[in-house]
N, C-alpha and C. Protein backbone atom coordinates (compact mmCIF):
# COMPACT_ATOMS: atom_id res chain seq x y z
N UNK A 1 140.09 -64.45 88.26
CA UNK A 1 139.73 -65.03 86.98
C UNK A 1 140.95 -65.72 86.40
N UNK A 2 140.78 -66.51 85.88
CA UNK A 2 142.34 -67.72 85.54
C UNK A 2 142.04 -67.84 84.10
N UNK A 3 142.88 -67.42 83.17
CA UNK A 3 143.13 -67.56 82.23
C UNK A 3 142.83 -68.98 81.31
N UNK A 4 142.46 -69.67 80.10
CA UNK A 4 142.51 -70.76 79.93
C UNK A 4 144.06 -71.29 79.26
N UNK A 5 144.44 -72.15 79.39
CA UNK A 5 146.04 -72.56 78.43
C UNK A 5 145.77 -72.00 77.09
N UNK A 6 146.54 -71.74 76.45
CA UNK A 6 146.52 -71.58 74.89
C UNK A 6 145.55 -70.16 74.98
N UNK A 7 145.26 -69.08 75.84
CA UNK A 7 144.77 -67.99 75.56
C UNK A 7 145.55 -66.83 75.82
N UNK A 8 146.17 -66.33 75.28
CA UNK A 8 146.82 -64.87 75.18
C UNK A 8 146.03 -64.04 76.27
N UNK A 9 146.79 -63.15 76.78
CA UNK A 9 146.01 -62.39 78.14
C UNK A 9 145.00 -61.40 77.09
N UNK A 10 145.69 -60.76 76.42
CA UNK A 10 145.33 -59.63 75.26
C UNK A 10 143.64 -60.43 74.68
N UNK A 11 144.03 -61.45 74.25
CA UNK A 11 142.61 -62.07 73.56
C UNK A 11 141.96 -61.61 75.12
N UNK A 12 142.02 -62.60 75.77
CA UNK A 12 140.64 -62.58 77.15
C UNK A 12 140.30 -61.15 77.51
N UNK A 13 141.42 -60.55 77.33
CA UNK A 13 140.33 -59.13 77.70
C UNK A 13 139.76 -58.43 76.61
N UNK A 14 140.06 -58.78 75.59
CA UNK A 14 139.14 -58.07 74.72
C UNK A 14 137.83 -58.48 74.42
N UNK A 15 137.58 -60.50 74.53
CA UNK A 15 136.56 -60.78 74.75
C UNK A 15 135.41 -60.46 76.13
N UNK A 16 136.26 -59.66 77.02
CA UNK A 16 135.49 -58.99 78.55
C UNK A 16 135.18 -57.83 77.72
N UNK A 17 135.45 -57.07 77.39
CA UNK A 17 135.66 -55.52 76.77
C UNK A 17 134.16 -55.92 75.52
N UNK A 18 134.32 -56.47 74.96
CA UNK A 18 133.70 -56.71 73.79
C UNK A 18 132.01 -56.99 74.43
N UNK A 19 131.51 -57.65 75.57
CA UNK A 19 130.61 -58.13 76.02
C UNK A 19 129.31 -58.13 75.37
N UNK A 20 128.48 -58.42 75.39
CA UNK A 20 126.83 -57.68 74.24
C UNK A 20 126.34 -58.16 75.31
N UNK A 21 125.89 -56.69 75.43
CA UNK A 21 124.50 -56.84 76.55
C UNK A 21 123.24 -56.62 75.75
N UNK A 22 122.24 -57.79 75.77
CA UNK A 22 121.07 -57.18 75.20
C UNK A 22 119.98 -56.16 75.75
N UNK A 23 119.21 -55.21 75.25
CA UNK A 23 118.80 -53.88 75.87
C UNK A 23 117.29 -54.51 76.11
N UNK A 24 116.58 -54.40 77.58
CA UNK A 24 115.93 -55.25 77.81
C UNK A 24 115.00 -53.70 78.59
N UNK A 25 115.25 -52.68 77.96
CA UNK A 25 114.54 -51.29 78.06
C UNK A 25 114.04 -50.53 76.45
N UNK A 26 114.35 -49.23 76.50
CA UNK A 26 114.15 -48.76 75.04
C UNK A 26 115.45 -48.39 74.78
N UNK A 27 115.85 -48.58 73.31
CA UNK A 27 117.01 -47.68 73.03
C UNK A 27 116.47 -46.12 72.06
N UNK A 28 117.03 -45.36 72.95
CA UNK A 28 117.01 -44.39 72.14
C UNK A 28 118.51 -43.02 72.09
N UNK A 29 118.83 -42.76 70.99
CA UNK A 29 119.86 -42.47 70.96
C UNK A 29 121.04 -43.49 71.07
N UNK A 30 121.41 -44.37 70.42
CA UNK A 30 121.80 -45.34 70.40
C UNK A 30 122.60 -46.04 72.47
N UNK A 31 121.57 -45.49 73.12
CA UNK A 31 121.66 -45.96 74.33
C UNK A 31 120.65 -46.58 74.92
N UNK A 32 120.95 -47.67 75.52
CA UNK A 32 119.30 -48.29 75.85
C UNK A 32 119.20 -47.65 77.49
N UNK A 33 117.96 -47.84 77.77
CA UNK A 33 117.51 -47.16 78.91
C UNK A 33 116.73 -48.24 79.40
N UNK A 34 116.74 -48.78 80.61
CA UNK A 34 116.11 -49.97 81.36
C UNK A 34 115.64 -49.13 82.80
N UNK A 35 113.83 -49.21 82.87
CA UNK A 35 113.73 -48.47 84.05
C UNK A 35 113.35 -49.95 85.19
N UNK A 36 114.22 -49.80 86.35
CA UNK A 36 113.93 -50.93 87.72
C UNK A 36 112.83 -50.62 88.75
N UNK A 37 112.04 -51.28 88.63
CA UNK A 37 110.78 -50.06 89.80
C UNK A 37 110.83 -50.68 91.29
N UNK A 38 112.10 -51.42 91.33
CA UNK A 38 112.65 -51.90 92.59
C UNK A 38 113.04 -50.85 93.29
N UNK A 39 112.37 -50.20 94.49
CA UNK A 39 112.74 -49.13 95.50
C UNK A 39 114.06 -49.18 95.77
N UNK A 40 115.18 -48.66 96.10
CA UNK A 40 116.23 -48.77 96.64
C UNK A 40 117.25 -47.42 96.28
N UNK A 41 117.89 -47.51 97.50
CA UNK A 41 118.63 -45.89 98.11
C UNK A 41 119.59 -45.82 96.72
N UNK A 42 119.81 -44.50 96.72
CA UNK A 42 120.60 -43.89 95.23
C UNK A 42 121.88 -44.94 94.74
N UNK A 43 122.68 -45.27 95.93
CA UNK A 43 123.83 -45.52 95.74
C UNK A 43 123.41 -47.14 95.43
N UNK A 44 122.73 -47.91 95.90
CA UNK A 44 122.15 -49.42 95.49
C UNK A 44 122.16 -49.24 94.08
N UNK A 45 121.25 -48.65 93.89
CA UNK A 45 120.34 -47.83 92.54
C UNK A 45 121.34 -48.09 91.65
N UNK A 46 122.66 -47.29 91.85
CA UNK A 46 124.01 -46.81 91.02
C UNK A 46 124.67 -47.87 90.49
N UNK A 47 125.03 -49.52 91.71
CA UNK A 47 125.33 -49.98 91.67
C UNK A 47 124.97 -50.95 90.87
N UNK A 48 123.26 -51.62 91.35
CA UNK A 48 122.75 -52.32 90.46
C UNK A 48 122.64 -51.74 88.38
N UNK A 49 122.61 -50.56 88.41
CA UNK A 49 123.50 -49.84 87.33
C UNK A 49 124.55 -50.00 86.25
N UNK A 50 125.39 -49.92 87.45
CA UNK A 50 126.41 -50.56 87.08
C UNK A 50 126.92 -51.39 86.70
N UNK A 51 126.35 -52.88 87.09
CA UNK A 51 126.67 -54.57 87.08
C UNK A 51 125.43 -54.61 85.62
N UNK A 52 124.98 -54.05 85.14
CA UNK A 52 124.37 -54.44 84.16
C UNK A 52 124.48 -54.47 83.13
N UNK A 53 125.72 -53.70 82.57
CA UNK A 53 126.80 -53.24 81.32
C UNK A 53 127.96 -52.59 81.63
N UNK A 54 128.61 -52.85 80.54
CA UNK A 54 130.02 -51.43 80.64
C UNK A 54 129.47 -49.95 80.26
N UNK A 55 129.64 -49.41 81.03
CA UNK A 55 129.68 -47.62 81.16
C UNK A 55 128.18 -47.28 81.73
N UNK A 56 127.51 -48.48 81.81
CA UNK A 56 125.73 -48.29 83.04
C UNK A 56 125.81 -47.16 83.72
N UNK A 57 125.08 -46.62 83.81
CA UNK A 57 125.13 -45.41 84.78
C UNK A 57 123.31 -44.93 85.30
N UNK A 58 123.21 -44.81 86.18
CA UNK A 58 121.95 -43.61 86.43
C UNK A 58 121.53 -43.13 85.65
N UNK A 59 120.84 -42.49 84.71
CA UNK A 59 120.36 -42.06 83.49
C UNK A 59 120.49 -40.63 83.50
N UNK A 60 121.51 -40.10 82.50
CA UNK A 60 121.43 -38.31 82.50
C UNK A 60 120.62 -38.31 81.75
N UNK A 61 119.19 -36.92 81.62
CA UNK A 61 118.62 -36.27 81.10
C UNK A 61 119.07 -34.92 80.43
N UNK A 62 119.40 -35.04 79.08
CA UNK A 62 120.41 -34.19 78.26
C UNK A 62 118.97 -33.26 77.02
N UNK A 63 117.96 -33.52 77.55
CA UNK A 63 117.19 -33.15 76.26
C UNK A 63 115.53 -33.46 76.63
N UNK A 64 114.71 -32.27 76.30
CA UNK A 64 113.40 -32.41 76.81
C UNK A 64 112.69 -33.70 76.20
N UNK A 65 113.25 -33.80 74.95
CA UNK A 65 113.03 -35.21 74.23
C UNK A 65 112.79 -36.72 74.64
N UNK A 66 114.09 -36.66 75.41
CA UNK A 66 114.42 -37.86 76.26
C UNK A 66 114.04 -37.91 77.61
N UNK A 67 113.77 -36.54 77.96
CA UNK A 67 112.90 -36.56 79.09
C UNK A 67 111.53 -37.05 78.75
N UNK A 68 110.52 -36.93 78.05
CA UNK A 68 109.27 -37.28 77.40
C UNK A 68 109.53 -38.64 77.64
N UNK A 69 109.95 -38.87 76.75
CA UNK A 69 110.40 -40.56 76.22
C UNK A 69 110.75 -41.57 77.56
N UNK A 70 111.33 -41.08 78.54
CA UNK A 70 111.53 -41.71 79.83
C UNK A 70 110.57 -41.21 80.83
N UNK A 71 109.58 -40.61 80.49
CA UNK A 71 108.35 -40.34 81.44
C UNK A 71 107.45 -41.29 80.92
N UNK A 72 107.82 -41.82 79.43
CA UNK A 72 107.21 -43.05 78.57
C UNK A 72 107.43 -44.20 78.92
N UNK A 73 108.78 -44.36 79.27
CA UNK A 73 109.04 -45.71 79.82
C UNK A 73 108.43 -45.76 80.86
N UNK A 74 108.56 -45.13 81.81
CA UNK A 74 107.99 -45.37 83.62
C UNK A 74 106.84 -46.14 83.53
N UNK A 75 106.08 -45.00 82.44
CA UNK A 75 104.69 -44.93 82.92
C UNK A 75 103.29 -46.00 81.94
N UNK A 76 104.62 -46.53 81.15
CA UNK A 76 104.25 -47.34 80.08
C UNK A 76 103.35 -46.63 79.46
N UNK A 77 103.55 -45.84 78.50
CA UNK A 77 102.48 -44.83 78.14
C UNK A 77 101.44 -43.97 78.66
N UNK A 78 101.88 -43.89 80.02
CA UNK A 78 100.73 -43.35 80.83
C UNK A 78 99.77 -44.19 81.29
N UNK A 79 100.33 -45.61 80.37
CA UNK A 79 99.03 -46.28 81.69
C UNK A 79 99.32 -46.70 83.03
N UNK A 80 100.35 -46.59 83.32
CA UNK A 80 100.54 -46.90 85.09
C UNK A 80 101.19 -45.31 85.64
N UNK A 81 100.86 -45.09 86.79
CA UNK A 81 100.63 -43.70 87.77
C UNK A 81 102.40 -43.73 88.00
N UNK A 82 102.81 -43.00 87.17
CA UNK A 82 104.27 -42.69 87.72
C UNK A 82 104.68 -42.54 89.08
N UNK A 83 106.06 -43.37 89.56
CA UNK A 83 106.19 -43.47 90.87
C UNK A 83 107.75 -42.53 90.87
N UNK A 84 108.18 -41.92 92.20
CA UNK A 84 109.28 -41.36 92.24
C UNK A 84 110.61 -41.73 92.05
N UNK A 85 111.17 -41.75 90.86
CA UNK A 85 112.34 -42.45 90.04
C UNK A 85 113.53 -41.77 90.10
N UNK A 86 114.80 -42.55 90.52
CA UNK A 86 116.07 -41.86 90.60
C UNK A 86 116.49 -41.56 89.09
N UNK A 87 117.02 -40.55 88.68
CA UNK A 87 117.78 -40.13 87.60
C UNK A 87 119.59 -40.06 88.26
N UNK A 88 120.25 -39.58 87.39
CA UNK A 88 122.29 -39.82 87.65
C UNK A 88 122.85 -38.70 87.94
N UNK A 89 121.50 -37.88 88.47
CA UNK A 89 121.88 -36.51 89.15
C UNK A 89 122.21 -35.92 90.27
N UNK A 90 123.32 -36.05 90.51
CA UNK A 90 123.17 -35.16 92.49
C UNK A 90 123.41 -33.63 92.25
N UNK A 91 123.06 -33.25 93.61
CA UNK A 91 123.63 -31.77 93.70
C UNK A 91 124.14 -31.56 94.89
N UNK A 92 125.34 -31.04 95.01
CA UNK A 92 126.34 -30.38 95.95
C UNK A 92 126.80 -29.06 96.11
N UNK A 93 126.93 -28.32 96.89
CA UNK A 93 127.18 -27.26 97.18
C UNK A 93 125.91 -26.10 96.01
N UNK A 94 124.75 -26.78 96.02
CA UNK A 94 124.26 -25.85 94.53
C UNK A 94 124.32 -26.00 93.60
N UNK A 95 125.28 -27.63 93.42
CA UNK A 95 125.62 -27.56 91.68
C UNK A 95 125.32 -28.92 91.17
N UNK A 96 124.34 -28.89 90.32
CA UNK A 96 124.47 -30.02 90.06
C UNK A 96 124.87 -30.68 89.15
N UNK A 97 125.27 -32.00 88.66
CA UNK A 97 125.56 -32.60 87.78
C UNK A 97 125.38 -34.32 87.69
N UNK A 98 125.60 -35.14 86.31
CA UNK A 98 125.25 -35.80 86.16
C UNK A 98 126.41 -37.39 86.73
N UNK A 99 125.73 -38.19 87.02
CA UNK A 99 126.88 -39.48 86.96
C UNK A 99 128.21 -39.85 86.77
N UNK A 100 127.37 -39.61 84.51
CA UNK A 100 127.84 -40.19 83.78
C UNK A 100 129.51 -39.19 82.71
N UNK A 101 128.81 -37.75 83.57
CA UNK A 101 129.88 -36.78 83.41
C UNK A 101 129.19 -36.13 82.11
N UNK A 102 128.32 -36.24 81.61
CA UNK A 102 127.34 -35.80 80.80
C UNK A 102 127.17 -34.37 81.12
N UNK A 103 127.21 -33.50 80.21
CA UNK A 103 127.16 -32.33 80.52
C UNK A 103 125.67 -31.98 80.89
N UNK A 104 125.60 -30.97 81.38
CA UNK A 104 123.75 -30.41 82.29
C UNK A 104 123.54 -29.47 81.18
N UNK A 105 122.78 -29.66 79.82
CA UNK A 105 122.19 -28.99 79.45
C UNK A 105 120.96 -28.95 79.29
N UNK A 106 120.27 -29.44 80.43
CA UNK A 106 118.68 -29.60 80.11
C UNK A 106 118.15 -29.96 81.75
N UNK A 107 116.97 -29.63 81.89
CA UNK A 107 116.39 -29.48 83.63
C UNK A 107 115.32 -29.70 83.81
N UNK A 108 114.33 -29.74 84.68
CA UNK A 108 112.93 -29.61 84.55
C UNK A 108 112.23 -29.92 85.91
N UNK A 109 112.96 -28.81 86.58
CA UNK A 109 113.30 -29.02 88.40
C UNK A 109 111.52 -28.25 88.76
N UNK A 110 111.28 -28.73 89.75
CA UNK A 110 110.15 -28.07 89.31
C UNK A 110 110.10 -27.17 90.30
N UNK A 111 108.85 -25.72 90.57
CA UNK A 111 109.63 -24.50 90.68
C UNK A 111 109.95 -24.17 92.40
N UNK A 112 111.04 -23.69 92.53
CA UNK A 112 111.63 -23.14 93.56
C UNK A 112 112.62 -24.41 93.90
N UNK A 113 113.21 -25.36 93.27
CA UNK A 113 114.16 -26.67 93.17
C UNK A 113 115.52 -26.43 92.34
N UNK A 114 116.41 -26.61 92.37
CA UNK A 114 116.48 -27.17 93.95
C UNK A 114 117.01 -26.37 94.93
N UNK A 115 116.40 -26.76 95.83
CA UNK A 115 116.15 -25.43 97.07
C UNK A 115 116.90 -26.70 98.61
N UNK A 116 118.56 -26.19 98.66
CA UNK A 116 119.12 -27.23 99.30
C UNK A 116 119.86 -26.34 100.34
N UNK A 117 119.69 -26.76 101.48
CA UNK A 117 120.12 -26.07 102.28
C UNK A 117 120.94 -26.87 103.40
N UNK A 118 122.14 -27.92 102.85
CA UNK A 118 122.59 -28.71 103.31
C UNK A 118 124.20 -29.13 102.87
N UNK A 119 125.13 -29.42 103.35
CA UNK A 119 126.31 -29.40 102.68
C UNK A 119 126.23 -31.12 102.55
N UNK A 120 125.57 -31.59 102.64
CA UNK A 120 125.52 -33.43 102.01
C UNK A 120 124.47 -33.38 100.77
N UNK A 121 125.37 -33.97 99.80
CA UNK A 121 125.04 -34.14 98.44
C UNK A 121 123.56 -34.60 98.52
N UNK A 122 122.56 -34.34 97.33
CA UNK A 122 120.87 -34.65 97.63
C UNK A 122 121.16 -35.35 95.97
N UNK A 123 120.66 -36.04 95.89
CA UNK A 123 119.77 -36.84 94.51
C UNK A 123 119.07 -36.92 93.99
N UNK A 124 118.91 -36.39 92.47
CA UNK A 124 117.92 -35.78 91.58
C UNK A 124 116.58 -37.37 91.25
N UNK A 125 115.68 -36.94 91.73
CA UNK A 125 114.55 -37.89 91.52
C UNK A 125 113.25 -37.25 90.46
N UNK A 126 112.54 -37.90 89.65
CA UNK A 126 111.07 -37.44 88.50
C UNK A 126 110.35 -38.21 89.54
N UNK A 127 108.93 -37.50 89.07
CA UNK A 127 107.74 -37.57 89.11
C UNK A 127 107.57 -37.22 90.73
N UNK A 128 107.42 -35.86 91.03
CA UNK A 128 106.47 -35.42 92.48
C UNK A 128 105.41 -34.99 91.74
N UNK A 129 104.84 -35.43 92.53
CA UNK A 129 103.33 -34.50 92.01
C UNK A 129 102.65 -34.70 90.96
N UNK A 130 102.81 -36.37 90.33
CA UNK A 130 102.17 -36.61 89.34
C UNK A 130 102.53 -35.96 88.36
N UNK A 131 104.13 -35.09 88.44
CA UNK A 131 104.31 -35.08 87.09
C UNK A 131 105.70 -35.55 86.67
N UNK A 132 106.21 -34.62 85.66
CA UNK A 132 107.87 -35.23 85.35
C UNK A 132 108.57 -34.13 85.83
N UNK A 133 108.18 -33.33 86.71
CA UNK A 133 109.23 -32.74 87.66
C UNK A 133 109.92 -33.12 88.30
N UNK A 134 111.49 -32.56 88.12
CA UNK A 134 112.31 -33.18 89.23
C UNK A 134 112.34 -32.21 90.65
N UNK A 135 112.49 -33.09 91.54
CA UNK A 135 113.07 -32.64 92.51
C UNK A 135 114.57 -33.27 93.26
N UNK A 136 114.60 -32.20 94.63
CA UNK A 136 116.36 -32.99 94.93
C UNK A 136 115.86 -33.47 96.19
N UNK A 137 116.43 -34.94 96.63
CA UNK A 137 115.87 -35.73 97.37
C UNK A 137 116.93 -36.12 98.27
N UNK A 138 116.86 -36.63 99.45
CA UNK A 138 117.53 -37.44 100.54
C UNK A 138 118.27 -39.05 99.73
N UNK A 139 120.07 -38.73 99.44
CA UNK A 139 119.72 -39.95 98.59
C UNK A 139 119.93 -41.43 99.05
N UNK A 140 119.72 -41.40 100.87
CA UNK A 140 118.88 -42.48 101.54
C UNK A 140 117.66 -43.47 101.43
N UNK A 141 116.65 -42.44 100.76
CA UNK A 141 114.95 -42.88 100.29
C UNK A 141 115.63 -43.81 99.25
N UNK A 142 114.24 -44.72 99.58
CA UNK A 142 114.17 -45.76 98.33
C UNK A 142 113.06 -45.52 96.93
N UNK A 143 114.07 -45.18 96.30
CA UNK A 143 113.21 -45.05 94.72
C UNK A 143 113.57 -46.19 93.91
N UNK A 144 112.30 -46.16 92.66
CA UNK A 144 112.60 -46.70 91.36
C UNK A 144 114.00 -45.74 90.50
N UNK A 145 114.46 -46.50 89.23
CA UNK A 145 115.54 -46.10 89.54
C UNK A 145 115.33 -46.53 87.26
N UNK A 146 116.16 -45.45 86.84
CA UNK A 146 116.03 -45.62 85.26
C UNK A 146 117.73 -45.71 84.70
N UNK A 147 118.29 -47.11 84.31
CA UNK A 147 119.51 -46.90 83.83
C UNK A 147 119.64 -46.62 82.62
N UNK A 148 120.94 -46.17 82.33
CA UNK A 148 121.58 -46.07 80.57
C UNK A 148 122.72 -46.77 80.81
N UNK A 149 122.61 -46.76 79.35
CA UNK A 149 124.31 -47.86 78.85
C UNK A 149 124.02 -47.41 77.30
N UNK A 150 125.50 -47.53 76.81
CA UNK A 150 125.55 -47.42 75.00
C UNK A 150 125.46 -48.44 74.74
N UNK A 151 125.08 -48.66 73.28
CA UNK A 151 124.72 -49.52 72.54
C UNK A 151 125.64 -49.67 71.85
N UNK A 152 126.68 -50.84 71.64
CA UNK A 152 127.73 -51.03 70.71
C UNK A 152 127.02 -51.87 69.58
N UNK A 153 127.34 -51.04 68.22
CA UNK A 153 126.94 -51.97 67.16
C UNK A 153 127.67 -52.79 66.86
């Protein structure tokens, strides 16, 4: 990236830093949430994520609330048949956690999950079984995929 004459390095990066992304999902909690129902393996998923704002991430689920509310987005109110969606969750050795470094206070694994019997990290995916259960998945498979980003006022 090349600087223009007459621009201070300090200015140009604060106009990178500063960016406005418009939220082209729901915001809630002053974070917007954009769900992609483009299939693709976790780490695609992460990436395309990523390139879409500063601090994008996989979407942590911190609250049964926002779990609702993003079983809302998928499914556009329930009128389209929820499909199996990546969330910013893996689990390793038994443990799981989020992306975005978001602390795990909230779950909704559904029962006997996650049940991993593998020392390669698995990837937290919603909706088996027609519902908003998660399960832990191969994170090879191609899922739909729900990002977050903050909302700078």
């Amino acid at each position: 990236m090349s600087i223009p004459a007459g621009v201070g390095q300090g200015t140009a990066l604060s106009g990178i830093q500063k960016q406005i992304v418009a939220c082209k999902g729901e915001v809630i909690n002053r974070n917007c949430y954009e769900f992609n129902p483009m299939p693709m393996a976790f780490k695609e998923a992460q990436d395309v994520c990523r390139a879409l704002a500063p601090n994008a991430e996989l979407a942590s689920v911190t609250s049964g609330d926002l779990h609702s509310r993003l079983v809302f987005l998928v499914t556009k109110g329930g009128e389209k048949n929820p499909v199996l969606t990546w969330l910013g969750g893996t689990v390793k050795n038994q443990q799981a956690s989020w992306a975005d470094g978001s602390e795990w206070t909230y779950s909704d694994w559904m029962p006997g999950h996650p049940n991993i019997h593998t020392d390669k990290p698995v990837c937290l995916e919603m909706f088996n079984l027609d519902e908003g259960w998660w399960t832990a998945a191969d994170c090879e498979l191609k899922r739909a995929s729900i990002c977050s980003y903050p909302i700078t006022a």
